[in-house]
Protein backbone atom coordinates (compact mmCIF):
# COMPACT_ATOMS: atom_id res chain seq x y z
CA UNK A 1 4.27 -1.58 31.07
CA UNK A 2 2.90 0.99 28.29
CA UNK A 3 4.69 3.62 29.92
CA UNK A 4 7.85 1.62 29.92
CA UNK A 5 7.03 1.11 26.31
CA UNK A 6 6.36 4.57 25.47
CA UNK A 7 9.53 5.40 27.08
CA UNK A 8 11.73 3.27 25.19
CA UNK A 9 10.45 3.78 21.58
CA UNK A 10 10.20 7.82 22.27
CA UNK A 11 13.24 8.13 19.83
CA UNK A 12 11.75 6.15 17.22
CA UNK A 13 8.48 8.42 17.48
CA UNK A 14 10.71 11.35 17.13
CA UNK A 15 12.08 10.29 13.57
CA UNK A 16 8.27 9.76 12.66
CA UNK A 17 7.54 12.95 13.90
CA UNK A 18 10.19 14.41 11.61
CA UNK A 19 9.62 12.13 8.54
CA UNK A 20 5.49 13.71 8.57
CA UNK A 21 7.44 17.49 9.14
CA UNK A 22 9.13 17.22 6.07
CA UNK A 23 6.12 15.19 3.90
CA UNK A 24 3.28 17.70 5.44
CA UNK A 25 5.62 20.79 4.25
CA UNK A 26 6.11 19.01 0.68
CA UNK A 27 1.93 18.67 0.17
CA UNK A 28 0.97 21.92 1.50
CA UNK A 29 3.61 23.36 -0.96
CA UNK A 30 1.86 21.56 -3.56
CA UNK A 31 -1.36 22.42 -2.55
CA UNK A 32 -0.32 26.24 -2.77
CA UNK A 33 1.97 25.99 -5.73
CA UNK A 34 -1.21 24.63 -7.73
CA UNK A 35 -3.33 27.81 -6.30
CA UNK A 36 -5.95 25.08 -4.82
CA UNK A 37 -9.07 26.65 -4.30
CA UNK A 38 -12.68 26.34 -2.68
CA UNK A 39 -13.85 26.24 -6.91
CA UNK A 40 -11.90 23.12 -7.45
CA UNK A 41 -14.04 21.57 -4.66
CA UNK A 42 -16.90 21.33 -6.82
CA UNK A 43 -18.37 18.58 -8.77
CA UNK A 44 -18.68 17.30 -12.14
CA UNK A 45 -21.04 14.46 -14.22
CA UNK A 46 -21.41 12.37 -17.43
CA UNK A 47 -17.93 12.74 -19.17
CA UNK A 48 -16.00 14.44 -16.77
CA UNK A 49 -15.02 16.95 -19.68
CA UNK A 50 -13.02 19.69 -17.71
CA UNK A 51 -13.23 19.10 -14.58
CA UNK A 52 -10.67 21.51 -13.06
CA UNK A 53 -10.81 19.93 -9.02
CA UNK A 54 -9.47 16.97 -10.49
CA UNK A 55 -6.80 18.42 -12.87
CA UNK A 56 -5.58 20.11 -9.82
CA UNK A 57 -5.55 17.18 -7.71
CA UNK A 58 -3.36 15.21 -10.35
CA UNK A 59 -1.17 18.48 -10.43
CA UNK A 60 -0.64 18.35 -6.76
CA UNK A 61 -0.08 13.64 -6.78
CA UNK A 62 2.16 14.54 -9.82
CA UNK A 63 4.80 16.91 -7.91
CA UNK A 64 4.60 15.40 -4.54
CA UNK A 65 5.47 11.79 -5.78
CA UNK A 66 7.77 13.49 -8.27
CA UNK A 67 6.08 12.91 -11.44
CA UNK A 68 5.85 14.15 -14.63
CA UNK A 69 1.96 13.52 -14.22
CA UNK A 70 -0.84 11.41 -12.42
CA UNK A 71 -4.35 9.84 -12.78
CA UNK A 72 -6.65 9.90 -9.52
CA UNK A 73 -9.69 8.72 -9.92
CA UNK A 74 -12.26 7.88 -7.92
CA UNK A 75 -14.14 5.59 -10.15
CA UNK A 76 -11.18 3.02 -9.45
CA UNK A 77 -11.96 0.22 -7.16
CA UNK A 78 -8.80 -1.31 -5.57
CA UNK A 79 -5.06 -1.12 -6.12
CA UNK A 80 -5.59 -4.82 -7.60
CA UNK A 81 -7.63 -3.25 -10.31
CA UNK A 82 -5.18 0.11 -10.84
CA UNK A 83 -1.93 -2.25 -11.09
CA UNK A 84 -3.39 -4.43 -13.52
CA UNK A 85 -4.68 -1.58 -15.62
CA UNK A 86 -0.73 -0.38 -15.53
CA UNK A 87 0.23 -3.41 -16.68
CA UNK A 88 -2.10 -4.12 -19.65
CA UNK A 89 -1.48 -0.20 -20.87
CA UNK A 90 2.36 -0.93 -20.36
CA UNK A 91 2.78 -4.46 -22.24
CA UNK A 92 2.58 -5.20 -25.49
CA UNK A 93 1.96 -8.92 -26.25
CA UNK A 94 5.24 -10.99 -26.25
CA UNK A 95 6.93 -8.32 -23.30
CA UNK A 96 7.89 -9.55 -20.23
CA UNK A 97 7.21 -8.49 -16.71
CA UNK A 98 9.83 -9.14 -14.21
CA UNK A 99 8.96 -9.35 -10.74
CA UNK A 100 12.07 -8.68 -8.82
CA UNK A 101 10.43 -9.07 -5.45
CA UNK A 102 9.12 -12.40 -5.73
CA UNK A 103 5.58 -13.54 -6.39
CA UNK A 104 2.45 -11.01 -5.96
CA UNK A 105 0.18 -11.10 -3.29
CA UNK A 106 -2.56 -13.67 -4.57
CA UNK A 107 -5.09 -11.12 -6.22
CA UNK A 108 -2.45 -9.87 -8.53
CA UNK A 109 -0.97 -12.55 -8.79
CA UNK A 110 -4.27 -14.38 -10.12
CA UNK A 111 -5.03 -11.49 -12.20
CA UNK A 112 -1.49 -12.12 -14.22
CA UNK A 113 -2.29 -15.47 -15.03
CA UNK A 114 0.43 -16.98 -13.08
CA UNK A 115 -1.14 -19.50 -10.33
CA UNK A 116 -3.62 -20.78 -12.99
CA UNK A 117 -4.35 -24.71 -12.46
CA UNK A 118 -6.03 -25.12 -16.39
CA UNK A 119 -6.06 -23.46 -20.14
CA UNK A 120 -9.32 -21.65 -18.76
CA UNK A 121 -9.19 -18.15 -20.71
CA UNK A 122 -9.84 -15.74 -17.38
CA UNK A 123 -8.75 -12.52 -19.10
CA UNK A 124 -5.50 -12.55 -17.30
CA UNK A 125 -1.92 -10.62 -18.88
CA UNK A 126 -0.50 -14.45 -19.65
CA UNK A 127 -3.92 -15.14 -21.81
CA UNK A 128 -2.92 -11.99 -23.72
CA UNK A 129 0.27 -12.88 -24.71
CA UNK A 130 2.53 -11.66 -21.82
CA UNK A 131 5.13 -12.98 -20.40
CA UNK A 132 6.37 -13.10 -16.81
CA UNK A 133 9.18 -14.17 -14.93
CA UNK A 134 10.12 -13.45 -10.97
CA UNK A 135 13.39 -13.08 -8.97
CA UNK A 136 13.52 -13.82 -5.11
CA UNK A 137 14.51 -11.38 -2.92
CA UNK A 138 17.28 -12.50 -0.77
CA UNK A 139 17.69 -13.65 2.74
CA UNK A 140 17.73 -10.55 3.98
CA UNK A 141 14.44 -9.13 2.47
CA UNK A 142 17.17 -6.78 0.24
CA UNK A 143 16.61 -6.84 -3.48
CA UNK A 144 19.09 -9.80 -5.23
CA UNK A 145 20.60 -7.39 -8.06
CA UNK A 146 22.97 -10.10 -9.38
CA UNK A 147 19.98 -12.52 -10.05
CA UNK A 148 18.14 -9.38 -11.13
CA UNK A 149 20.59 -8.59 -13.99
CA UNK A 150 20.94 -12.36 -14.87
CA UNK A 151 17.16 -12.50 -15.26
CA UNK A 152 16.73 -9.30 -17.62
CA UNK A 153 16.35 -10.46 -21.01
CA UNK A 154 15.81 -8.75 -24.44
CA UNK A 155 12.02 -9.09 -24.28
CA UNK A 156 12.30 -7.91 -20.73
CA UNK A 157 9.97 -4.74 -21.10
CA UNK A 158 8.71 -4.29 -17.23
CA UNK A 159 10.76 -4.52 -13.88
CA UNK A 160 7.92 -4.36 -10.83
CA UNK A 161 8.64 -4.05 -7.52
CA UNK A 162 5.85 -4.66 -4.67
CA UNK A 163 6.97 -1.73 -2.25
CA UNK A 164 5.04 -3.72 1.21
CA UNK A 165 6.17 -6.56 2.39
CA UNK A 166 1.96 -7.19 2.62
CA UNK A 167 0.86 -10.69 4.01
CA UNK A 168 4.49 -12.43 3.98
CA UNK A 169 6.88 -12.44 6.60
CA UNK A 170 9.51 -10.62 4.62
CA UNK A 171 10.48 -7.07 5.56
CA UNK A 172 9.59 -3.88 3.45
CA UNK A 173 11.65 -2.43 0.84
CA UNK A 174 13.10 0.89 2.12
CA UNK A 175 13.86 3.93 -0.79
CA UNK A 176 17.71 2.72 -0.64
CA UNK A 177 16.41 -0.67 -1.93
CA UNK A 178 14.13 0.63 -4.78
CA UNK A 179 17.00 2.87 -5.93
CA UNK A 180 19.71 0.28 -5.88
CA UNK A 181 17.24 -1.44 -8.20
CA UNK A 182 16.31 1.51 -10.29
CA UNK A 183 19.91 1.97 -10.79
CA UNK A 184 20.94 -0.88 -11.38
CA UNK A 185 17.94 -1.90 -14.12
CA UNK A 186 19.05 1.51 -16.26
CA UNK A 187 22.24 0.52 -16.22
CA UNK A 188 21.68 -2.66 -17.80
CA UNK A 189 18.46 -0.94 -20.58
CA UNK A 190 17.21 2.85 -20.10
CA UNK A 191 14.04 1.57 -22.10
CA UNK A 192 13.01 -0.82 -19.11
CA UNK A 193 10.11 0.60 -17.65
CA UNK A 194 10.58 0.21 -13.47
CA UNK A 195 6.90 -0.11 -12.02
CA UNK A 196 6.35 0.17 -8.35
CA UNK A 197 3.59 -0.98 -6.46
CA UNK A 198 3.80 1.90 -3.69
CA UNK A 199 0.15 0.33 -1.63
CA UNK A 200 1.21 0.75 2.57
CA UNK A 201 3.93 2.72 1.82
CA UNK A 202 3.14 6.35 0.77
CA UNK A 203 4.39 8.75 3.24
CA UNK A 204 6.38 6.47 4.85
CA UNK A 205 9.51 7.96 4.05
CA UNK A 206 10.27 11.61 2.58
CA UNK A 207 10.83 10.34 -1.12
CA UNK A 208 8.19 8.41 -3.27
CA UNK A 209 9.19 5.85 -6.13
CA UNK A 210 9.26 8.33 -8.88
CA UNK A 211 11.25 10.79 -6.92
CA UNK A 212 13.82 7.96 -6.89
CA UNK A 213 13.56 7.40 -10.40
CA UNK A 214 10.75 4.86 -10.82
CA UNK A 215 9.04 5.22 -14.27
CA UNK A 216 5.70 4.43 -12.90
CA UNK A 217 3.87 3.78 -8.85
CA UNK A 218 0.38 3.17 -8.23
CA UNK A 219 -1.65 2.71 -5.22
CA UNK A 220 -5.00 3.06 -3.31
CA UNK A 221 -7.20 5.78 -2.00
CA UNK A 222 -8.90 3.64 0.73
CA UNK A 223 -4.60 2.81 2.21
CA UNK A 224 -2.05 5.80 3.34
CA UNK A 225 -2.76 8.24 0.47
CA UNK A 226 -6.23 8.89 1.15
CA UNK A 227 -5.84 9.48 4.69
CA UNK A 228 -8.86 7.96 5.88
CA UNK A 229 -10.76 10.53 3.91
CA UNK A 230 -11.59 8.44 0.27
CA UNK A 231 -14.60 5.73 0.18
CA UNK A 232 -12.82 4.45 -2.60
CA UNK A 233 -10.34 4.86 -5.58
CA UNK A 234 -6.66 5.04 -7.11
CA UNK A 235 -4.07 6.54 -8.43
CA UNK A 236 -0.90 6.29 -10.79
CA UNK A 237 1.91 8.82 -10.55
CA UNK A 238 4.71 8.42 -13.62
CA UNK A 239 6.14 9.25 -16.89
CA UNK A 240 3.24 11.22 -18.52
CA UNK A 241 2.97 9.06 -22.02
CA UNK A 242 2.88 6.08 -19.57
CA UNK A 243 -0.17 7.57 -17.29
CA UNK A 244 -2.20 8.30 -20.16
CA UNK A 245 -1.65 4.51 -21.45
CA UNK A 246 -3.11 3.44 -17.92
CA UNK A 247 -5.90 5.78 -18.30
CA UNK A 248 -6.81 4.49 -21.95
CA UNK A 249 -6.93 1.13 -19.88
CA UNK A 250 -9.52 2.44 -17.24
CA UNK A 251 -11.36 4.19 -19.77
CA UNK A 252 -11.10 3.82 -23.65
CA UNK A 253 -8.17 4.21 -25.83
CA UNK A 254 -8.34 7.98 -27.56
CA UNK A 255 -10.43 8.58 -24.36
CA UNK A 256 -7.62 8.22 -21.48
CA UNK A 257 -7.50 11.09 -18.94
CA UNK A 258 -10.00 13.29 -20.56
CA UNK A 259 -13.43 11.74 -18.88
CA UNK A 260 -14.34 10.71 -15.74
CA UNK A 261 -16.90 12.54 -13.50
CA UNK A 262 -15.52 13.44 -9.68
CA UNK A 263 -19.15 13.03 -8.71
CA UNK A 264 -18.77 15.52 -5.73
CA UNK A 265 -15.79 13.58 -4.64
CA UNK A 266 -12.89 16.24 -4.93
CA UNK A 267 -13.33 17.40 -2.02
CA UNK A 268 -12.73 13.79 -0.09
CA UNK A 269 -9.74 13.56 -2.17
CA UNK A 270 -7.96 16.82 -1.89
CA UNK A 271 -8.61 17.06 1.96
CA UNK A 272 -7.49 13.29 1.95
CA UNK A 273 -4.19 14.05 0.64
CA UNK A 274 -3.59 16.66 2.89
CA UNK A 275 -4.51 14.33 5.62
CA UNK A 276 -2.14 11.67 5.00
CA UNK A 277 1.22 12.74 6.28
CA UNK A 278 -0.57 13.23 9.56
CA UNK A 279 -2.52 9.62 9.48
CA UNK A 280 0.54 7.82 7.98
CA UNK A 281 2.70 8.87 11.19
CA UNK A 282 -0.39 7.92 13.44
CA UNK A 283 -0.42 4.46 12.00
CA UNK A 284 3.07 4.13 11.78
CA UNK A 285 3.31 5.08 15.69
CA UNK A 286 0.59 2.95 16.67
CA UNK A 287 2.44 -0.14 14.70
CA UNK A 288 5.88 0.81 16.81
CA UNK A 289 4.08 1.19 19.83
CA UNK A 290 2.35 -2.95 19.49
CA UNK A 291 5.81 -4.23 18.30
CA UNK A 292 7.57 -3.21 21.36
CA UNK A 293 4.01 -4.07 23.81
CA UNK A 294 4.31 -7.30 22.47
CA UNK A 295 7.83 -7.85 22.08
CA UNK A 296 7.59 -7.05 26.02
CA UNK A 297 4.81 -9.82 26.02
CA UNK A 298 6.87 -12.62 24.34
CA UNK A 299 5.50 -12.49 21.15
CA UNK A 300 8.02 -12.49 17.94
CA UNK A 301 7.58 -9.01 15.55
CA UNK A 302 8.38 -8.02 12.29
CA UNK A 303 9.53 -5.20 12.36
CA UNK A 304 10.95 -4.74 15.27
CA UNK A 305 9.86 -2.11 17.53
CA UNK A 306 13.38 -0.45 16.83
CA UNK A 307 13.72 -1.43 12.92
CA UNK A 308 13.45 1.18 10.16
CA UNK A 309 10.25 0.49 8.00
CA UNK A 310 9.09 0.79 4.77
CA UNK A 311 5.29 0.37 4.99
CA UNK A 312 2.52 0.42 8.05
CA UNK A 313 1.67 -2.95 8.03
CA UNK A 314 3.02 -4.80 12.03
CA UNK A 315 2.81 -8.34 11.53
CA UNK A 316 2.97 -10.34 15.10
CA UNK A 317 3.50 -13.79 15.68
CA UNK A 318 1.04 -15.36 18.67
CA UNK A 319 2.11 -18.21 21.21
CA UNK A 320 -1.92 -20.17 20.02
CA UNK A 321 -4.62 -19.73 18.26
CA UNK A 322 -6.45 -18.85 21.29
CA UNK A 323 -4.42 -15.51 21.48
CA UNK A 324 -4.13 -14.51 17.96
CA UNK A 325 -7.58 -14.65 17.82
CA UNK A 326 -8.13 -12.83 21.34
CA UNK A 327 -5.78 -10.19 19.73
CA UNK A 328 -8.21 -9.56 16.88
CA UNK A 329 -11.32 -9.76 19.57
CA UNK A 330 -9.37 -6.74 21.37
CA UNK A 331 -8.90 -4.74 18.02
CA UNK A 332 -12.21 -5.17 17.22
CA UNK A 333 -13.59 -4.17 20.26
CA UNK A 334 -11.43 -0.61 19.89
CA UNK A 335 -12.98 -0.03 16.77
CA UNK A 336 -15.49 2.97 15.71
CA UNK A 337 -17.27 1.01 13.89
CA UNK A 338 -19.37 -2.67 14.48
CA UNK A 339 -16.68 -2.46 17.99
CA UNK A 340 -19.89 -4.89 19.52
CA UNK A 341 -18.66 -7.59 16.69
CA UNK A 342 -16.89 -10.55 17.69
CA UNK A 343 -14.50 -11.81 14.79
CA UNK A 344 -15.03 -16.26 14.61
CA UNK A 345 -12.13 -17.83 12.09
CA UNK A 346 -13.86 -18.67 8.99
CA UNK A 347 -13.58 -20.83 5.75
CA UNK A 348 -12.49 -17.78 3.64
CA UNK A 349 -11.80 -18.59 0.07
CA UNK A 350 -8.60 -18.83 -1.07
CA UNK A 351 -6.68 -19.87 2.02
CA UNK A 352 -5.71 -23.42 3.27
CA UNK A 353 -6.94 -22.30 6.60
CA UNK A 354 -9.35 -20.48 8.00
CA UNK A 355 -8.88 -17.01 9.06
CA UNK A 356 -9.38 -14.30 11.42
CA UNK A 357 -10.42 -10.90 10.58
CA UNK A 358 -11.18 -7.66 12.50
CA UNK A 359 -11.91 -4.68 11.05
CA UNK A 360 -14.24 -2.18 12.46
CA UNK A 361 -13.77 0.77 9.46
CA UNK A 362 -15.93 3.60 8.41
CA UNK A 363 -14.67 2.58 4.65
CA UNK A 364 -15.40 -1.42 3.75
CA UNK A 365 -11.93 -2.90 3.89
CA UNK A 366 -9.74 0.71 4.36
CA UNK A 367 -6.50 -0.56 5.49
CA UNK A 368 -5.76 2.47 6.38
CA UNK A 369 -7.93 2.64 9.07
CA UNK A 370 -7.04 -0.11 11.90
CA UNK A 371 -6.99 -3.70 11.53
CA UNK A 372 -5.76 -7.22 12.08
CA UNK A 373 -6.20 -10.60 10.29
CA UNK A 374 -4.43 -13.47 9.44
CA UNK A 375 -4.61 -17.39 8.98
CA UNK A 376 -5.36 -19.29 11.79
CA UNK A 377 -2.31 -21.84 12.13
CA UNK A 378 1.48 -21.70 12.93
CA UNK A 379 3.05 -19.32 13.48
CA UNK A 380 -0.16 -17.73 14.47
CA UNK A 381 0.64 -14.87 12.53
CA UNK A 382 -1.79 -11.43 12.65
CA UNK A 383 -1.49 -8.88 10.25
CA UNK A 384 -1.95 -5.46 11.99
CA UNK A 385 -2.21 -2.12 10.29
CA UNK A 386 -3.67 1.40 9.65
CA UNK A 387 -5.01 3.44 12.62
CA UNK A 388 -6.54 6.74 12.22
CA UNK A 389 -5.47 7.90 15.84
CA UNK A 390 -2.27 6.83 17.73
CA UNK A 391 -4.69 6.17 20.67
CA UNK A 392 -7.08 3.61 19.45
CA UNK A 393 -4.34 1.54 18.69
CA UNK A 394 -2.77 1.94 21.98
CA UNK A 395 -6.18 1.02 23.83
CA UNK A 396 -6.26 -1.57 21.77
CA UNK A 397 -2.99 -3.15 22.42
CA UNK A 398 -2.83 -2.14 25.91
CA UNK A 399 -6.29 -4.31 26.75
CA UNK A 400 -4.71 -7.07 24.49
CA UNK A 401 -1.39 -7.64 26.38
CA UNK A 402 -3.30 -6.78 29.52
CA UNK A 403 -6.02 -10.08 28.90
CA UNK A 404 -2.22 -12.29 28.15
CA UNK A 405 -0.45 -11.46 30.96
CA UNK A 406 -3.88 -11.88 33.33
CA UNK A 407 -4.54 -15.23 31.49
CA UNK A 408 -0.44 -16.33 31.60
């Protein structure tokens, strides 16, 4: 059955294979265009004053995700914390942000102020005098441009786009979709800034958000652009006055970019970059290679073994709870790390069921390296992504479908 498998989606590996050709070629350039060398691997404390690994490192995430500049620092948490920080440097009190890809995932989506139940001040962009607004994406998981259009308004200041279809069922947004929008949005008002949240899908496809035209993307050292490397961090990758608002965000206004120790960490970083063509097209195989196993088992995917992507993330839809969760038993078992772990469903806060969760990661909650989760109840839908190595994802899925067609 895997070789059947590996058979079928052998052309669809192929067009990975090409798409980390071209984005390996376009970091090593920038690693040798910026003269990277074993000095910039060194370390810096306290303020951070000159720290020359990490102005080359922001040289090398500003040209390969066509920027004018970037801020990569590894002082930066989560992508929840980096997006927010864009979005309090880019708004101004009575602005709007228009989400033009629905509603955030929940953490954002908290941290904007929009799901609140009560006047509680929390901090959020609404206490501060924001304003937002959202536009559905159609049917099709394609960006609705009409309603777009009809939705920007004079105090429309932000358009964001969430690049990863993340925990919904919806499909990705491909570089076609985020320039329609881009196009469309300076068409209407140059002065819109377009902000793209590019988490799960760096290196996906040859062209990054700004390369497209986006003003602004931000993302996560511990998902695709760290390749594996990064215990932790972020970066932004935009319009240069716009970075160095984020920065005054993270740090202090008339501060910005200038401080900010690498603590030793340039090295992780740089060699993480480098890295993540090559992990991106691991993960990305691995994900093709469960859609079509499973697709072969019965089970519903999305994407489809066959579909063109946008992000790593495989989402699979289980006949029970007692396989979803057995699917998450079998990931966890394939894991480097706490493989001896068996994941229960739990009360996890926030969710209206409880959920299952494997991840067996050298880095705490590193979606780039492999994992599955999801809410126990219908459709029975796991979350599956990352994988540092083709193969562990293979064993993994290959002793999962093996333990549903023994039990069926």
């Amino acid at each position: 059955m895997a070789s059947e498998a590996m058979t079928t989606v052998s052309s669809v590996f192929a067009e990975i294979e090409k798409v980390r050709e071209i984005n390996q070629l376009r970091v090593l350039q920038a690693f040798r265009d910026a003269r990277f060398a074993e000095a910039h691997l060194g370390s810096t404390t306290g303020y951070g004053y000159d720290d020359i690994g990490r102005e080359k490192i922001e040289e090398m995430y500003a040209q390969i995700f066509g920027a004018e500049a970037a801020y990569v620092r590894i002082q930066v948490t989560c992508g929840t914390q980096i997006l927010v920080a864009c979005l309090f440097g880019i708004l101004k009190p009575g602005e709007e942000m228009l989400a033009v890809t629905g509603r955030p995932y929940d953490t954002l989506a908290s941290a904007l102020g929009v799901e609140k139940k009560d006047d509680t001040f929390t901090g959020s962009l609404l206490d501060y005098g924001m304003k937002y607004n959202e536009v559905q994406l159609k049917e099709d998981g394609s960006p609705d441009l009409e309603a777009i259009a009809s939705a920007i308004k004079p105090e429309t200041k932000v358009v964001f786009l969430q690049k990863s279809k993340g925990y919904t069922s919806r499909r990705a947004l491909r570089s076609e979709d985020i320039r329609a929008v881009i196009d469309l949005v300076k068409g209407i008002r140059k002065d819109i800034i377009v902000f793209v949240d590019n988490c799960y899908g760096e290196f996906v496809e040859t062209k990054e958000p700004c390369a497209l035209g986006a003003d602004l993307c931000a993302g996560s050292l511990i998902k695709n652009a760290g390749g594996g490397i990064c215990p932790s961090g972020a970066y932004v990758a935009g319009r240069k006055d716009l970075v160095e608002r984020v920065a005054e965000r993270v740090t202090a206004p008339g501060l910005g970019s200038h401080v900010g120790p690498s603590l030793g960490f340039n090295r992780q970083i740089a060699q993480g970059l480098f890295l993540a063509p090559h992990v991106v097209a691991e993960a990305l195989k691995g994900a093709v290679f469960a859609a079509k196993m499973l697709e072969m088992a019965g089970c519903n995917c999305a994407p489809a073994s066959t579909e063109a992507r946008g992000d790593i993330v495989q989402s699979v839809a289980f006949p029970d709870e007692k396989q979803m969760v057995n699917f998450c038993r079998k990931v966890q078992s394939c894991s480097p790390v706490d493989s001896f772990v068996s994941p229960e469903p739990w009360d996890m806060p926030g969710y209206d069921a409880q959920v299952v969760m494997a991840a067996g990661a050298f880095v705490q909650g590193a979606s780039i390296e492999l994992s599955a989760d999801g809410p126990v109840k219908p459709p029975y839908l796991v979350y599956m992504q990352g994988g540092l190595v083709f193969e562990q994802v293979k064993l993994a899925v290959m002793m999962a479908v093996s333990d549903m067609m023994e039990k069926n």
